[in-house]
Protein backbone atom coordinates (compact mmCIF):
# COMPACT_ATOMS: atom_id res chain seq x y z
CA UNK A 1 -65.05 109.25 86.96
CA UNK A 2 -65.28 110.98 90.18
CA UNK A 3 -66.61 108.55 93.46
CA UNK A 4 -69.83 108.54 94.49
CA UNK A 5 -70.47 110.01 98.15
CA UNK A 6 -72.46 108.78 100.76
CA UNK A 7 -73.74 110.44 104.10
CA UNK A 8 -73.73 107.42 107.03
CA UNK A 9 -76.87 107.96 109.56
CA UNK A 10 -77.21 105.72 112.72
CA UNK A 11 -77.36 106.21 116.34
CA UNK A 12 -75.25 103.20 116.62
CA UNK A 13 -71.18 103.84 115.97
CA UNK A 14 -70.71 100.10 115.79
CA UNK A 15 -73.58 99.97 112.47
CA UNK A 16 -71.80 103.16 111.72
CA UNK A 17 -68.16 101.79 111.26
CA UNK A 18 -69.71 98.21 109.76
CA UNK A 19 -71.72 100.45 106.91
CA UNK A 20 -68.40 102.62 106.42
CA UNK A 21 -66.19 99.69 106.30
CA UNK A 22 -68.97 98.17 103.34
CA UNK A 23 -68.88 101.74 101.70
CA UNK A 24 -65.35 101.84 101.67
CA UNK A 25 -64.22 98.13 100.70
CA UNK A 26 -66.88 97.35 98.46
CA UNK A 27 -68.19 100.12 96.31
CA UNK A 28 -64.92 102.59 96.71
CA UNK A 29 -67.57 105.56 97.55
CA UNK A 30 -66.41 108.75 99.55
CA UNK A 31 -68.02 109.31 102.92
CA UNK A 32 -68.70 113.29 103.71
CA UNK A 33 -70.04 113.02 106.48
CA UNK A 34 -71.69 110.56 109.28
CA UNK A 35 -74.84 111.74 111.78
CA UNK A 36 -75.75 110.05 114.57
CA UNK A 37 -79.46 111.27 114.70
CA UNK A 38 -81.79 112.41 112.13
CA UNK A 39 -81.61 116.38 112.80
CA UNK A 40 -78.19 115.88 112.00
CA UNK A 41 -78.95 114.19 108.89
CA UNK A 42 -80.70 116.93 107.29
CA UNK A 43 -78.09 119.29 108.51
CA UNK A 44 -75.02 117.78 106.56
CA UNK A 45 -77.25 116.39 103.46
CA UNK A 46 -78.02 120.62 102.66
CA UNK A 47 -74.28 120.91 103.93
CA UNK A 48 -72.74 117.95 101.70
CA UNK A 49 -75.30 117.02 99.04
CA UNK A 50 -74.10 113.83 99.02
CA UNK A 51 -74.96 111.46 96.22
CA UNK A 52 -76.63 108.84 98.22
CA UNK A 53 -77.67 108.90 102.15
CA UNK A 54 -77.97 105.64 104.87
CA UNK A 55 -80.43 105.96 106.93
CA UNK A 56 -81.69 104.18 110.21
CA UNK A 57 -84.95 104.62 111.30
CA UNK A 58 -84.99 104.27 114.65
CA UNK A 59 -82.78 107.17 115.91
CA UNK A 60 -82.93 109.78 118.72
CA UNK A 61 -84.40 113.97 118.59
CA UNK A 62 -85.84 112.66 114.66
CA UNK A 63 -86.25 109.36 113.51
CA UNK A 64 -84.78 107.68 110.19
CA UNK A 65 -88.22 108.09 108.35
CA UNK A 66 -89.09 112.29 109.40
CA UNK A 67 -85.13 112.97 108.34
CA UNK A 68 -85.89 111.66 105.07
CA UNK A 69 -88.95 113.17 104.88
CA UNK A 70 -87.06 116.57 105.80
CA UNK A 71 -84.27 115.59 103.59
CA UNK A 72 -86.49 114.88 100.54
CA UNK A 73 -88.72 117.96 100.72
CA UNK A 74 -85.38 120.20 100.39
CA UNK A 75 -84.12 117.78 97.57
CA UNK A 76 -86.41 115.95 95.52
CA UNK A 77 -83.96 113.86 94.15
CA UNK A 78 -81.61 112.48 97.13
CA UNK A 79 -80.84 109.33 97.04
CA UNK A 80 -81.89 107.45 100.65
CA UNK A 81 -81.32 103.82 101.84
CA UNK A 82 -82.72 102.68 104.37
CA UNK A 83 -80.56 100.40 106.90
CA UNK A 84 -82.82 99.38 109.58
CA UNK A 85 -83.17 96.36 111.85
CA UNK A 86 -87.10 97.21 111.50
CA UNK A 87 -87.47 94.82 108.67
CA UNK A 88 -91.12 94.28 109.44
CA UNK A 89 -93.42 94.25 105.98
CA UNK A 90 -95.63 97.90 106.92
CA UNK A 91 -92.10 99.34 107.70
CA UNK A 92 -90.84 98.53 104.43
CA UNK A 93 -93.18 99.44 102.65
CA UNK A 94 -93.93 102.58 104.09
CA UNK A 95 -90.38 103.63 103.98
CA UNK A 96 -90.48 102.98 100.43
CA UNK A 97 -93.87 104.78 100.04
CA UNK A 98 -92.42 107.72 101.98
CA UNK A 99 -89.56 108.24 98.82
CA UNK A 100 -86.73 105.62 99.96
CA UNK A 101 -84.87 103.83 97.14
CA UNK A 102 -84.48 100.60 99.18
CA UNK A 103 -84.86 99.17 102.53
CA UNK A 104 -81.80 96.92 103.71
CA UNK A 105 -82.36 94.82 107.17
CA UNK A 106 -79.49 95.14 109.36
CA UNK A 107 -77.41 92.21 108.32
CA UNK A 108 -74.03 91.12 107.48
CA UNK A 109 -75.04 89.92 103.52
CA UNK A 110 -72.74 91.72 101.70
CA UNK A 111 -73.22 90.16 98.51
CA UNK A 112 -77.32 91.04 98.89
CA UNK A 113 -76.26 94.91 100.45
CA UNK A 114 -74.19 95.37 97.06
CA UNK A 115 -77.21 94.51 94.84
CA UNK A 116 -78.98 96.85 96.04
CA UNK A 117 -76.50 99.71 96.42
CA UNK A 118 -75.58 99.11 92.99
CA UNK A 119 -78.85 99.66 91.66
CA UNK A 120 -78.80 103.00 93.40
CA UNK A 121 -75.68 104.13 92.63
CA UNK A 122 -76.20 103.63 88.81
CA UNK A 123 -79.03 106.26 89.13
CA UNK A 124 -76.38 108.35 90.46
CA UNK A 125 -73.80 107.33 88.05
CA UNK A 126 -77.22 108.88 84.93
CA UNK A 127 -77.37 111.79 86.68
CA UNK A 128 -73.68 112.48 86.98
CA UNK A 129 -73.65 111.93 83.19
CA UNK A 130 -76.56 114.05 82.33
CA UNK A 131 -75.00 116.86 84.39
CA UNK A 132 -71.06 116.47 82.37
CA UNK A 133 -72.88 116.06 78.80
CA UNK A 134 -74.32 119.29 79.46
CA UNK A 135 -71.79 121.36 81.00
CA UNK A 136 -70.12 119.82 77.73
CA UNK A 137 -72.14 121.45 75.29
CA UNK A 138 -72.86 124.59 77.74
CA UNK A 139 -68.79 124.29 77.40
CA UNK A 140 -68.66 124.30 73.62
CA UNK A 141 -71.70 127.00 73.20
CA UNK A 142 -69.39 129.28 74.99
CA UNK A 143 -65.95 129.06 72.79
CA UNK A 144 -68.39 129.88 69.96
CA UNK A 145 -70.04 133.00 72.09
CA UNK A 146 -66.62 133.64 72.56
CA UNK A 147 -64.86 133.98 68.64
């Protein structure tokens, strides 16, 4: 089964290197890419197409919340986590409102961050499925095309 790959955005490198330390250690995922603002975030998701995107909100030339606005208009079905030490209830929510699949407040709970990563990363894990079942048969349809 191939890893799942994750785009890292913060303005921060320190949140940067904790979240791709996490990535790395704890859920074995493949990092393409890491942007440090959110115009840069919508450049390497259409560059990448990662699997699943962290996002900060607060960020410099476009914030967390616009990106994945930007992101999700050009991909309907990206996968975005917000990572934000806005934990306030009317930021959640309207992260969550605005398309995210969770909201995580900058912490150092591992055990809670893998919860809910896991959770997203078993939608991923469906759709990577869906996709090889039907190349399968696309696969099989074709050797018969082809006698």
């Amino acid at each position: 089964m191939r890893k799942v790959t994750f785009l890292i955005v913060d303005d921060s490198p320190m949140w940067r290197k904790v979240i791709r330390k996490f990535i790395k250690e704890n859920l074995k995922g493949l990092i393409v890419a890491e942007a440090k603002d959110g115009l840069e975030a919508v450049e390497f998701y259409k560059r990448f197409r990662p699997d699943v995107v962290t996002m900060d909100i607060e960020m410099p030339k476009l914030d967390g919340l616009m990106a994945m606005e930007k992101i999700l208009k050009f991909d309907e079905s990206a996968k975005v986590i917000i990572i934000s030490s806005k934990g306030e209830e009317d930021v959640v929510r309207r992260a969550l409102l605005k398309g995210a699949k969770d909201f995580i407040v900058k912490d150092f709970e591992i055990e809670k961050w893998s919860k809910r990563f896991e959770k997203v990363i078993k939608e991923v894990d469906t759709k990577n499925l869906k996709i090889s079942i039907f190349v399968y048969i696309i696969n099989y349809i074709n050797r018969f095309k082809r006698r």
